[in-house]
Protein backbone atom coordinates (compact mmCIF):
# COMPACT_ATOMS: atom_id res chain seq x y z
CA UNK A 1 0.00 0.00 0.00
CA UNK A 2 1.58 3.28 -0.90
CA UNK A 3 1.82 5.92 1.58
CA UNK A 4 -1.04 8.21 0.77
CA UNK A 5 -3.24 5.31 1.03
CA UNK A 6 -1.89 4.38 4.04
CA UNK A 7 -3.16 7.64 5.73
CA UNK A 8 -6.46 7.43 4.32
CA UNK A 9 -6.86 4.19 5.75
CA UNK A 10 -5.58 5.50 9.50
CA UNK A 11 -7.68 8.35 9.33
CA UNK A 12 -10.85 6.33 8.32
CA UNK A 13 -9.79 3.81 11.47
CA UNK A 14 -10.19 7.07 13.28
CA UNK A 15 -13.31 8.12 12.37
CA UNK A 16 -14.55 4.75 12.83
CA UNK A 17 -12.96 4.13 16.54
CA UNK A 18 -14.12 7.65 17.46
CA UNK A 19 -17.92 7.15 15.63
CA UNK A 20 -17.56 3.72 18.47
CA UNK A 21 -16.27 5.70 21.41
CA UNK A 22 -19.03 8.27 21.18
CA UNK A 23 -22.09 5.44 20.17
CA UNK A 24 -20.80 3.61 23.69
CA UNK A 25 -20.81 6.80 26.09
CA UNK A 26 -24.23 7.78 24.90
CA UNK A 27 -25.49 4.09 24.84
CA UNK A 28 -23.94 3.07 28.30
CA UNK A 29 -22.56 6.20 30.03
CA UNK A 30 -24.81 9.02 29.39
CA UNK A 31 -28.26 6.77 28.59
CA UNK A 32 -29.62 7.28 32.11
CA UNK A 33 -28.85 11.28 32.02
CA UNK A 34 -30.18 11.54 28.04
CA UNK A 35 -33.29 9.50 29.19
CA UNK A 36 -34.67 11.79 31.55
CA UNK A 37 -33.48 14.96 30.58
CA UNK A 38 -35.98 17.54 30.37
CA UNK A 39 -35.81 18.42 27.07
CA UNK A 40 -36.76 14.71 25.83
CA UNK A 41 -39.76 15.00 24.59
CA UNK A 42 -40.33 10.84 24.65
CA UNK A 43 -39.64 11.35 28.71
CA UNK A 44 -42.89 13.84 28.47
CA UNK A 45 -45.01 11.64 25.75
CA UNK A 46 -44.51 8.67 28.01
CA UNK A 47 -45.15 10.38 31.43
CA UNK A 48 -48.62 11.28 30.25
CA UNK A 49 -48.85 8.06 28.05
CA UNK A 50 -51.05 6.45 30.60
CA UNK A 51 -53.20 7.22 34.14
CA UNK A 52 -51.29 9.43 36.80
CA UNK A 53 -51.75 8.14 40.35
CA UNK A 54 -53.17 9.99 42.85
CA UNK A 55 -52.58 12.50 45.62
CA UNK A 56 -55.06 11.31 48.78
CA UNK A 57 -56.14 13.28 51.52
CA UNK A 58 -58.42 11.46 54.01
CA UNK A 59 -58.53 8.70 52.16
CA UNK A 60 -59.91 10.18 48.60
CA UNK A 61 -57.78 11.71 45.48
CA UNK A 62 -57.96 15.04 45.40
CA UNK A 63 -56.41 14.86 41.82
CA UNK A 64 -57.44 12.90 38.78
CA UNK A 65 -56.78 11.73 34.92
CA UNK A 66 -58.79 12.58 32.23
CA UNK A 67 -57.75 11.44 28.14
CA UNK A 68 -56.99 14.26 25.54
CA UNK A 69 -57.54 14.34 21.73
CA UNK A 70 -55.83 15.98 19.33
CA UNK A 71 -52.78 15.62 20.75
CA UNK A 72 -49.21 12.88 21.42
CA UNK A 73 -49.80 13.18 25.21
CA UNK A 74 -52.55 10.67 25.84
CA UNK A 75 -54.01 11.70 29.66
CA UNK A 76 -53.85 15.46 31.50
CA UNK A 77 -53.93 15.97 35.07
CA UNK A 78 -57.27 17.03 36.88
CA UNK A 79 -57.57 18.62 40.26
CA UNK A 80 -60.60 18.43 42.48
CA UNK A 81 -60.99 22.06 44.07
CA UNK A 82 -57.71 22.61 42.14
CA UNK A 83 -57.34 26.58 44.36
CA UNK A 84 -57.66 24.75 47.80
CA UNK A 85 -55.79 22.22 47.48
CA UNK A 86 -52.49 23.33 45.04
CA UNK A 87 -50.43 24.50 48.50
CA UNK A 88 -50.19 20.88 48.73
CA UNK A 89 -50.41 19.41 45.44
CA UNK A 90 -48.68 21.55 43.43
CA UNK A 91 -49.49 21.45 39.35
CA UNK A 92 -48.41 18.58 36.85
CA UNK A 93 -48.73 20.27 33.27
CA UNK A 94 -47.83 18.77 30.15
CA UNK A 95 -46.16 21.97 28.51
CA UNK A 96 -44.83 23.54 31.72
CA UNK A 97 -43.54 19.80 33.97
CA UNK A 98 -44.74 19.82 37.62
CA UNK A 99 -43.85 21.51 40.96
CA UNK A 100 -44.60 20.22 44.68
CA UNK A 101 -45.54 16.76 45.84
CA UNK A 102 -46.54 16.60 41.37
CA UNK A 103 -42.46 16.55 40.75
CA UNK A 104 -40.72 15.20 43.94
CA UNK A 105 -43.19 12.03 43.60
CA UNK A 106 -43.46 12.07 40.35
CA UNK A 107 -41.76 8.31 39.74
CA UNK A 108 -44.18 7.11 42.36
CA UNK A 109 -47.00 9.23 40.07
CA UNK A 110 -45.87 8.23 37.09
CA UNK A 111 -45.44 4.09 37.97
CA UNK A 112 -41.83 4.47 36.73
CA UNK A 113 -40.04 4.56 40.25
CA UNK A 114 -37.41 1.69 40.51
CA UNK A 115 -39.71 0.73 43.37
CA UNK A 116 -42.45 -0.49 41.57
CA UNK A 117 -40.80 -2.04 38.99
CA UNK A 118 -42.46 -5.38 39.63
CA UNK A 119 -46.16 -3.61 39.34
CA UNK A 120 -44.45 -2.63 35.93
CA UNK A 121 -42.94 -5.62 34.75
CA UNK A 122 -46.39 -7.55 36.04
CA UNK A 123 -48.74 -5.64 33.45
CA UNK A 124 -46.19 -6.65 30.40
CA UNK A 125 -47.08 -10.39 30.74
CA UNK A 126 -50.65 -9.51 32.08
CA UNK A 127 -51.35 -7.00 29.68
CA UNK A 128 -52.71 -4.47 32.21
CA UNK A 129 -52.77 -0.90 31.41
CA UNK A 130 -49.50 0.46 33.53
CA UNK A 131 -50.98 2.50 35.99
CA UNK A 132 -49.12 5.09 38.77
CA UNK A 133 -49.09 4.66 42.25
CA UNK A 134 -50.62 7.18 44.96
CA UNK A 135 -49.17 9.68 47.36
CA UNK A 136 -51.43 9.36 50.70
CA UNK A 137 -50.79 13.04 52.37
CA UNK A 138 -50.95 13.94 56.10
CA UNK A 139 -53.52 16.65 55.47
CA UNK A 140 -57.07 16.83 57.14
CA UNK A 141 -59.87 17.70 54.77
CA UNK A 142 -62.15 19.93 57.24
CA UNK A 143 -58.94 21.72 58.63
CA UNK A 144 -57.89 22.55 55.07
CA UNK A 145 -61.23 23.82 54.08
CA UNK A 146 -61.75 25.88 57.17
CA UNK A 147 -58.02 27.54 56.72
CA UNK A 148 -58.78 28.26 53.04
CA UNK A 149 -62.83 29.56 53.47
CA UNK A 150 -61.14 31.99 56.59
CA UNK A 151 -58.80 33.20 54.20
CA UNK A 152 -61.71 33.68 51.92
CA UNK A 153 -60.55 37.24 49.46
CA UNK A 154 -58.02 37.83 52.17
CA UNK A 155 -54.44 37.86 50.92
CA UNK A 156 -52.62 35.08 53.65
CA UNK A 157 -52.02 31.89 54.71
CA UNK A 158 -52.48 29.51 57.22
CA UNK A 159 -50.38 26.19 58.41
CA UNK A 160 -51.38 24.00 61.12
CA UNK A 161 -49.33 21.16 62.55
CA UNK A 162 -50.16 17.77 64.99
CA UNK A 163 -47.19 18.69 68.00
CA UNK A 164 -47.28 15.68 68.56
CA UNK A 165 -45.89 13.95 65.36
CA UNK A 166 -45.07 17.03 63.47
CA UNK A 167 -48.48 15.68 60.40
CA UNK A 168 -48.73 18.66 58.52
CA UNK A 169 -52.85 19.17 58.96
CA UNK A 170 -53.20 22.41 56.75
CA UNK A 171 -51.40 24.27 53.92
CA UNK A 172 -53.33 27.18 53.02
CA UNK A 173 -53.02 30.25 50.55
CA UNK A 174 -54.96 33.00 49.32
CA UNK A 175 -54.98 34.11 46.67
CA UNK A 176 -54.69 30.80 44.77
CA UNK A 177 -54.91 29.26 41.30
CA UNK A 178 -56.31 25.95 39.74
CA UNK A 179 -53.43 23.47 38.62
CA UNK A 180 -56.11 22.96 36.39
CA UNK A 181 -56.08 25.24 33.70
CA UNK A 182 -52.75 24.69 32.16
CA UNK A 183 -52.47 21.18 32.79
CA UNK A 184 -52.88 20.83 28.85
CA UNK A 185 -50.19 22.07 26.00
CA UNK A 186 -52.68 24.22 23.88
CA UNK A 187 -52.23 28.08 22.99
CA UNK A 188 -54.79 28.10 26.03
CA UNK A 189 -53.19 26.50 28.63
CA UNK A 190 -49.99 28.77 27.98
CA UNK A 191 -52.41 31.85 28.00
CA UNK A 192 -53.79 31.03 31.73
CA UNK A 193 -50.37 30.25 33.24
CA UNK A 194 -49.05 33.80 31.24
CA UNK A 195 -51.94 35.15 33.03
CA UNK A 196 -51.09 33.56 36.81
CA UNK A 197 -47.76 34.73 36.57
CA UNK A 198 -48.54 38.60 35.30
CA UNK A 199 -50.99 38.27 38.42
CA UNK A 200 -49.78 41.05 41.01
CA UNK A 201 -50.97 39.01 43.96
CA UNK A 202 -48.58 36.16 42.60
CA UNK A 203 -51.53 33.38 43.38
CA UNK A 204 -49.04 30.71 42.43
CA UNK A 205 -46.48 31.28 45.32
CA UNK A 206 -47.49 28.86 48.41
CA UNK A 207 -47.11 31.77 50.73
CA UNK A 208 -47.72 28.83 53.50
CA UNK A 209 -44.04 27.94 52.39
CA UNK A 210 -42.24 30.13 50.28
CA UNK A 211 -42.83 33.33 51.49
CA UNK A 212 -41.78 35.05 54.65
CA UNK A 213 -43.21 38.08 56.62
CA UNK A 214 -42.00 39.83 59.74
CA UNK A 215 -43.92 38.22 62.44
CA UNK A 216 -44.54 40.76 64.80
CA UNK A 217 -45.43 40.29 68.42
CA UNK A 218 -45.82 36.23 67.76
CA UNK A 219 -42.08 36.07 67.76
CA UNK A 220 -42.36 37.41 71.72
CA UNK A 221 -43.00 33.23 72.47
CA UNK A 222 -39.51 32.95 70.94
CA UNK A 223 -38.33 35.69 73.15
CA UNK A 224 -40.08 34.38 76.17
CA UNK A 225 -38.63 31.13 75.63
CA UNK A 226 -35.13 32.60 75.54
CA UNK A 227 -35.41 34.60 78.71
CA UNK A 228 -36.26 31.67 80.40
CA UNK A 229 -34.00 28.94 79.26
CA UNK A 230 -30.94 31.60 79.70
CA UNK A 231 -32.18 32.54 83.30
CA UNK A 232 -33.21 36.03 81.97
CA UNK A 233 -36.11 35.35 83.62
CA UNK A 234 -37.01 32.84 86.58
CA UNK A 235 -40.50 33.62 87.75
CA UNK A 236 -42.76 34.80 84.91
CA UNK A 237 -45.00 37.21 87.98
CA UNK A 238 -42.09 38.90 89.07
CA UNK A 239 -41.76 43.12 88.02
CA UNK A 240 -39.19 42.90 85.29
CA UNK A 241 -36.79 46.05 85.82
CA UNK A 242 -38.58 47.84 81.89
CA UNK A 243 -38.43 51.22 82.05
CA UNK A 244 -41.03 53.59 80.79
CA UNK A 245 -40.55 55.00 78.19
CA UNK A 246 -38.12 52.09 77.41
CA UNK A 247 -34.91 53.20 75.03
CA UNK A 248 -33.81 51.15 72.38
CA UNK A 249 -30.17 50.44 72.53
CA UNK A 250 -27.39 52.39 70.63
CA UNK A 251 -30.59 55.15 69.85
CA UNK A 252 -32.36 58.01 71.59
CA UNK A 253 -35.58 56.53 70.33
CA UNK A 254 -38.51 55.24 72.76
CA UNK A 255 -40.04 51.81 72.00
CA UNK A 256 -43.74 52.54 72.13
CA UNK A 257 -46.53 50.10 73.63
CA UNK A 258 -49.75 49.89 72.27
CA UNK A 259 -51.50 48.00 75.11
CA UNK A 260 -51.82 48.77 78.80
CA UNK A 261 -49.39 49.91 81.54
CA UNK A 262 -45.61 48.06 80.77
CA UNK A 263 -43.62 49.45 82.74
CA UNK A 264 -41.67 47.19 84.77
CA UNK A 265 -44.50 44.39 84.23
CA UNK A 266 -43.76 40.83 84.50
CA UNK A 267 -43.41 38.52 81.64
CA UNK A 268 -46.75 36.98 82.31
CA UNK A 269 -48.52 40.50 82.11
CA UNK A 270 -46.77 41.65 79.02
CA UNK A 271 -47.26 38.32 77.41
CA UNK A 272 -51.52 38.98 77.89
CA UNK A 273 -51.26 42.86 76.97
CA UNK A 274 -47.88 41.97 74.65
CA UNK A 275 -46.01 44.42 75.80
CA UNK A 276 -42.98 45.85 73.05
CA UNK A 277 -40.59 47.26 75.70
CA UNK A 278 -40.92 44.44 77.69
CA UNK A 279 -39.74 41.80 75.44
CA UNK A 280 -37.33 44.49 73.90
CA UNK A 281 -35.85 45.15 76.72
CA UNK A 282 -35.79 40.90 77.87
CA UNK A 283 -34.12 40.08 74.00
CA UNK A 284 -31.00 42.54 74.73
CA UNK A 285 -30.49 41.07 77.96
CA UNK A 286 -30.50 37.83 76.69
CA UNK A 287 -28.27 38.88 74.12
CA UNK A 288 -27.86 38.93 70.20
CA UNK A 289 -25.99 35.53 69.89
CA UNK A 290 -27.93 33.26 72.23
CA UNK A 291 -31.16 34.87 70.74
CA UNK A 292 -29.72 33.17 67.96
CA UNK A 293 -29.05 30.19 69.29
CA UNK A 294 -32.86 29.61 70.67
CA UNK A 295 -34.48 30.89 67.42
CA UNK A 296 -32.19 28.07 65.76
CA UNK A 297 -33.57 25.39 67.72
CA UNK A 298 -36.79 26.28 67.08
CA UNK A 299 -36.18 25.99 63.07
CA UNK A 300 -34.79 29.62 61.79
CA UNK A 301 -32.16 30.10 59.69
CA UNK A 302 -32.72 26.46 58.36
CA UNK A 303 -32.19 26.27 54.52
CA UNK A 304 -33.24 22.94 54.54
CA UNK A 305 -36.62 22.28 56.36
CA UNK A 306 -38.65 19.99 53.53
CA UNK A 307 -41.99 18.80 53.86
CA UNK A 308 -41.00 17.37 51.29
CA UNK A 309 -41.94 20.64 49.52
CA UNK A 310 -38.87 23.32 50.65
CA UNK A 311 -39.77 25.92 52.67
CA UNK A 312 -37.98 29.43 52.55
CA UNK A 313 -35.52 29.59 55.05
CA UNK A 314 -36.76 31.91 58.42
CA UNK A 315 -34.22 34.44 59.30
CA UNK A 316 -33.09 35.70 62.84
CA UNK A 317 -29.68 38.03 62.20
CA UNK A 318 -27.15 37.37 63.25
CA UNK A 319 -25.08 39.83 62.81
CA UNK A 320 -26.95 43.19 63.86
CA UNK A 321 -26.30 45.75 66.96
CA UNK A 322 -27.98 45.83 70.09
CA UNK A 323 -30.70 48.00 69.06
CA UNK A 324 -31.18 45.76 65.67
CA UNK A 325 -32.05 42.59 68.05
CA UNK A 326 -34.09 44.83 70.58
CA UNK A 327 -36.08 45.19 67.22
CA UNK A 328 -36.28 41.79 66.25
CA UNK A 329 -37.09 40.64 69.50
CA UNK A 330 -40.37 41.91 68.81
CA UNK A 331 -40.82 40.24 65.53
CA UNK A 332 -39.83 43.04 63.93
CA UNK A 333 -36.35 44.91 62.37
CA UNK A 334 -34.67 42.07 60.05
CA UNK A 335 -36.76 39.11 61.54
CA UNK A 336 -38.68 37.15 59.02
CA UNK A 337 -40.31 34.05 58.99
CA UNK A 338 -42.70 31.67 57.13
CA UNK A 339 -46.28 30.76 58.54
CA UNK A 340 -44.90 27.18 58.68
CA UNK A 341 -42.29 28.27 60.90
CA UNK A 342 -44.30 29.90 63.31
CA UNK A 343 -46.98 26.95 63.33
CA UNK A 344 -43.32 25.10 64.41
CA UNK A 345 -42.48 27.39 67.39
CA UNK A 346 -46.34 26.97 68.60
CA UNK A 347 -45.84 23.38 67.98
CA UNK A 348 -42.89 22.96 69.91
CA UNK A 349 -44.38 24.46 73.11
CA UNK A 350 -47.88 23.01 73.06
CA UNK A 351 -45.36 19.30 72.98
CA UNK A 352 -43.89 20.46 75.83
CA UNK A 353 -41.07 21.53 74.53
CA UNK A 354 -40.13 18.82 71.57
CA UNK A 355 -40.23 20.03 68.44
CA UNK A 356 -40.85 17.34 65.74
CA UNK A 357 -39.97 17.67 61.88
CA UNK A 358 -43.10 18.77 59.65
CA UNK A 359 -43.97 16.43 57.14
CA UNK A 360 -47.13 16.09 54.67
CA UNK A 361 -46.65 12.72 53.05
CA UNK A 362 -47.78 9.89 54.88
CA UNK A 363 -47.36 6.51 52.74
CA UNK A 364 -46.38 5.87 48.94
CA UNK A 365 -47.98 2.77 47.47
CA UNK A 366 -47.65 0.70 44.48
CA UNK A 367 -50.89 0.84 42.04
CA UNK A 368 -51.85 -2.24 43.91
CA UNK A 369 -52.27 -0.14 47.07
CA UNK A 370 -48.88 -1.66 48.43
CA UNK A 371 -47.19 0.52 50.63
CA UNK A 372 -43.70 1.31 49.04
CA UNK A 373 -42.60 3.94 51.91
CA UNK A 374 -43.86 5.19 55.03
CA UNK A 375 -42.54 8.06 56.70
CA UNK A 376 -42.27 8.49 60.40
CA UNK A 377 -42.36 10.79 63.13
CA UNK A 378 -38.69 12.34 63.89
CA UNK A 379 -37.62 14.63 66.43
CA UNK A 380 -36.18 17.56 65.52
CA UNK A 381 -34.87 19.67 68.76
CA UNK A 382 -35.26 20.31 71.80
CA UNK A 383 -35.95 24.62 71.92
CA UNK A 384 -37.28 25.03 75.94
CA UNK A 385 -37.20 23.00 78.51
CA UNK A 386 -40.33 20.74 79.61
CA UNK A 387 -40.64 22.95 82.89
CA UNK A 388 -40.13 26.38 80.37
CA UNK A 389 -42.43 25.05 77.81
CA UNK A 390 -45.40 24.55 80.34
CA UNK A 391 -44.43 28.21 81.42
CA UNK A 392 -45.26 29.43 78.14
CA UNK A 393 -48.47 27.85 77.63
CA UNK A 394 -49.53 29.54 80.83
CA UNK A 395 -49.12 32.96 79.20
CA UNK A 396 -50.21 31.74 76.07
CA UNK A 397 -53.40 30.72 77.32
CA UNK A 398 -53.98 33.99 79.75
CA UNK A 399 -53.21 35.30 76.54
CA UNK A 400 -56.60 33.55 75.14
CA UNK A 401 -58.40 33.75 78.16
CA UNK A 402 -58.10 37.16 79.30
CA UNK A 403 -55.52 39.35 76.84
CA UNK A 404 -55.31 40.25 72.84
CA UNK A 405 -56.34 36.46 71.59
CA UNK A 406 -60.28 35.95 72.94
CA UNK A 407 -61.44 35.42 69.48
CA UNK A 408 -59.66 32.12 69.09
CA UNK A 409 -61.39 30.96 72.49
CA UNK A 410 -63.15 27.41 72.15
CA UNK A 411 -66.09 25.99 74.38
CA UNK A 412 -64.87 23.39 76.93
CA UNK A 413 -61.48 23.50 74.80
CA UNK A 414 -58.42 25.10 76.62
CA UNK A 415 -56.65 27.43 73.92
CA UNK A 416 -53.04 28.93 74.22
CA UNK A 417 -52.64 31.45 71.80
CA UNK A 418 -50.36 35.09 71.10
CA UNK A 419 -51.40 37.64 68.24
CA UNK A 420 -49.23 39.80 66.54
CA UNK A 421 -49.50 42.94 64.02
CA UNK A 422 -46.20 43.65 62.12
CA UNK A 423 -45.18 46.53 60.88
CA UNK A 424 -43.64 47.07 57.37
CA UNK A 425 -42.63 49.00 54.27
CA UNK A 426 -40.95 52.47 54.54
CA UNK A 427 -41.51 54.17 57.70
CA UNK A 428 -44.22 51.00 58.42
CA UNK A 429 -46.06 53.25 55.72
CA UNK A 430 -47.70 49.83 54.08
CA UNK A 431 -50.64 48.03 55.60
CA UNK A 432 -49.51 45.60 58.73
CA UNK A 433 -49.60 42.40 58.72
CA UNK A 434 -52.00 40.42 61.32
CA UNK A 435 -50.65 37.57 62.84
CA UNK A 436 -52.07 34.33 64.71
CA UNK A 437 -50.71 31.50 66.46
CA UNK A 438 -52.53 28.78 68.73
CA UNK A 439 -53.14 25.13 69.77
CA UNK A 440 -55.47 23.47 71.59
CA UNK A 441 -55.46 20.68 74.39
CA UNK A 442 -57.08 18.01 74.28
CA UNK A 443 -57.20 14.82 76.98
CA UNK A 444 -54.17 13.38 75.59
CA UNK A 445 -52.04 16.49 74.89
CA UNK A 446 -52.16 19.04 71.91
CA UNK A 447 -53.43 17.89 68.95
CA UNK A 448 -53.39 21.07 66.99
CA UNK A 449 -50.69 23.99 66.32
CA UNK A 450 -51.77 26.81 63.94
CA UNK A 451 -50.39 30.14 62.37
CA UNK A 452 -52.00 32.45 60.68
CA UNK A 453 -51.23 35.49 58.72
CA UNK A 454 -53.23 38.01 56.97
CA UNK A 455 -51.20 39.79 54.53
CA UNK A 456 -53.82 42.30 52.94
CA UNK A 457 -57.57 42.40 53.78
CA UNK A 458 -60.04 44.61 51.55
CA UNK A 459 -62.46 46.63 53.13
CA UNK A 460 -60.76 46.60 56.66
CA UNK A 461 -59.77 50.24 57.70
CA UNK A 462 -55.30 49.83 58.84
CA UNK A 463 -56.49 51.07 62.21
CA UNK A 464 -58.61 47.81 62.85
CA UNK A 465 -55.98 45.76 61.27
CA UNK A 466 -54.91 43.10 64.10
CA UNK A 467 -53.95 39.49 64.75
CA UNK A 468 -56.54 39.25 67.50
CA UNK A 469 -59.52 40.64 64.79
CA UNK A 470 -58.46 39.01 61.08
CA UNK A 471 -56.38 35.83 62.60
CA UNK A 472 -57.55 34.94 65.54
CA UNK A 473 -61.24 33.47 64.25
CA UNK A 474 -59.67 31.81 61.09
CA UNK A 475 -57.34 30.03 63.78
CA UNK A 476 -60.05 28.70 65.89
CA UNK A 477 -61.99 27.42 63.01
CA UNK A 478 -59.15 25.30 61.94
CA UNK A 479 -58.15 23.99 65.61
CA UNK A 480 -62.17 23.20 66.06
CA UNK A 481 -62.02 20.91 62.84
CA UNK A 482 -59.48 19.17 63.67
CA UNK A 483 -60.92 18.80 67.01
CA UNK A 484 -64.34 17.34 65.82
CA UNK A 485 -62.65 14.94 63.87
CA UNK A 486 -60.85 13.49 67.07
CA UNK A 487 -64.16 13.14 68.31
């Protein structure tokens, strides 16, 4: 062979081993990756090639499948009261994926989790349709349907917890949208979503979740609870040495009360009347950094608290002055949290101090109602002492009884509760923010923990804007049905 040849025939060899090299890495090495990449539109044709499973609460889907014509992508989702209920679900569209519980279980959904592979390779040789299994939630029906009809045209949310186990019992927002209407691929479907997301009131954010407000006077239970597990504070009827007018550090400015007489009242009193000085006055004494360390235990600054839906990371600073964590020791300054948080710090002291991990799935099962997965009750931390925690539902039920939180009061039901109205925008120039937490006891402990928060309420004057007025009663509704369902 001459030499020209030659080279031809070594750079063809090339080719050819290189054409191999590159067929192998995307057959063997990259298959998995290529398979379900997003942009594969097979992985979409055959995710809606047959029956979703379902999402359960109380026993019944709350979603559905329903066949489409004209169109590659054989079944769309369905949602039964799509706007209640998408907190928790989440939406599974053909043009636009899935979000929520819809795209962390969507191989359980779908039927093509590794885990049910035997369901799978069952209906090849028995020629059964494949089917997807179901995600059975932790939600209650009635308590979700009494958070989201007390939210009614309010802007807000609510979350309520079991204390006990940590069940996630309600995920409420308002405003909301139905998963619904762009569950399809048409020109249609991509007009609605265009439409949800132009929306000023952003109704597809789970404000429940995602979004986080300054919590006002609630965050005093946080304060409480580090006054007393730091020996701020060892009997909650003693005076507490609070000037008035009290002056917030490193300022000449007065911290002004909007309830009752504060100065030098005890931590029980200025729980009741919530006193700002008070607790102002008990956070800088405590001081900045173990502020921080009790806020931590209850949850804040936590990147990573899943549901298994994420939830926005509650902040306590910890890096500001003296007079920055006066501030946010009244729930106010740099402090921001998400109603699931504070449904966490309410949990933690109606338990007595234990503060288990929020979750809202239950059980996964196999389209044979197998259960694949159950998930358990886990601890979390440990933010106040037994002894402290008992301390704090004795204020939080004087609060209830006798204070700012009588709305939220329950026949023959003993209710622990603190409001809060937080201040915000430029110069606290925009409309505050009302704020609810609670539980209730029952014979066996606390089987309830709820927060509330009322972002924006049409036709309610700013001066009759409070936690006790828009929260409390939306609270109380959702403790009572979860109450007459333990009966």
């Amino acid at each position: 062979m001459n030499k020209p040849l030659r080279r031809i025939a070594i750079f063809c060899g090339i080719l050819v081993l290189a054409l191999l090299i590159r067929d192998n890495w995307l057959q063997y090495v990259r298959a998995d990756e290529l398979n379900t990449h997003e942009l594969n539109r097979r992985v979409q044709i055959e995710r809606y090639a047959h029956q979703r499973g379902n999402i359960i609460v109380d026993g019944k889907p709350v979603t559905g499948s329903v066949e489409t014509k004209g169109s590659d992508f054989k079944y769309k989702r369905t949602y039964t009261n799509g706007p209640m209920w998408a907190p928790v679900t989440g939406f599974a569209s053909q043009a636009f994926d899935a979000n929520q519980i819809e795209k962390l279980e969507d191989g359980i959904l779908t039927g093509n989790d590794d885990r049910l592979f035997f369901d799978s390779t069952m209906a090849m040789f028995t020629g059964e349709k494949k089917k997807g299994g179901d995600v059975v939630t932790t939600l209650n029906g009635k308590a979700q349907e009494a958070a989201f009809k007390g939210l009614g045209d309010k802007k807000g949310a609510v979350a309520a917890i079991d204390p006990q186990t940590g069940r996630i019992l309600a995920l409420a927002s308002t405003p909301s949208y139905d998963p619904s209407v762009f569950a399809g691929n048409s020109l249609e479907d991509s007009e609605n979503r265009q439409k949800l997301l132009n929306d000023k009131d952003k109704p597809m954010v789970n404000r429940a979740l995602r979004e986080t407000y300054p919590p006002g006077s609630t965050f005093k239970v946080v304060t409480a609870a580090a006054a007393l597990e730091n020996g701020v504070v060892e009997d909650i009827d003693a005076p507490t040495d609070t000037p008035e007018p009290y002056i917030i550090p490193l300022s000449r400015t007065p911290m002004k009360n909007s309830h009752g007489d504060c100065e030098k009242a005890s931590l029980n009193a200025a729980m009741e009347v919530s006193c700002n000085s008070v607790f102002a006055n008990l956070g800088d004494k405590v001081s900045r950094d173990k502020m921080v360390e009790t806020a931590e235990k209850f949850g804040f600054n936590d990147a990573e608290i899943d549901t298994p839906v994420r939830a926005s990371a509650s902040v306590y600073n910890k890096t500001m002055d003296r007079g920055g964590n006066a501030l946010s020791s009244i729930g106010q300054f740099d402090t921001a949290t998400t109603p699931l948080q504070m449904a966490m710090v309410t949990a933690a002291i109606a338990n007595d101090g234990k503060l288990m991990k929020p979750y809202m799935v239950d059980q996964l099962r196999a389209p044979d109602l197998d259960v694949v997965q159950t998930f358990e009750p886990e601890e979390m931390s440990r933010p106040v002492s037994q002894e402290n925690a008992q301390l704090l539902q004795q204020m939080m039920e004087n609060v209830v009884e006798q204070g700012t939180g009588t709305k939220a009061q329950i026949d023959g039901v003993t209710v622990g509760g603190k409001t809060g109205t937080a201040q915000h925008g430029v110069g606290n120039s925009k409309r505050p923010y009302a704020w609810f937490i609670s539980y209730a006891k029952a014979d066996n402990g606390s089987p309830v923990a709820v927060a509330v928060v009322v972002e924006d309420s049409s036709g309610v004057a700013r001066d009759d804007i409070s936690g006790g007025g828009l929260a409390a009663p939306i609270a109380r509704d959702v403790m009572k049905a979860v109450l007459e369902g333990k009966e």
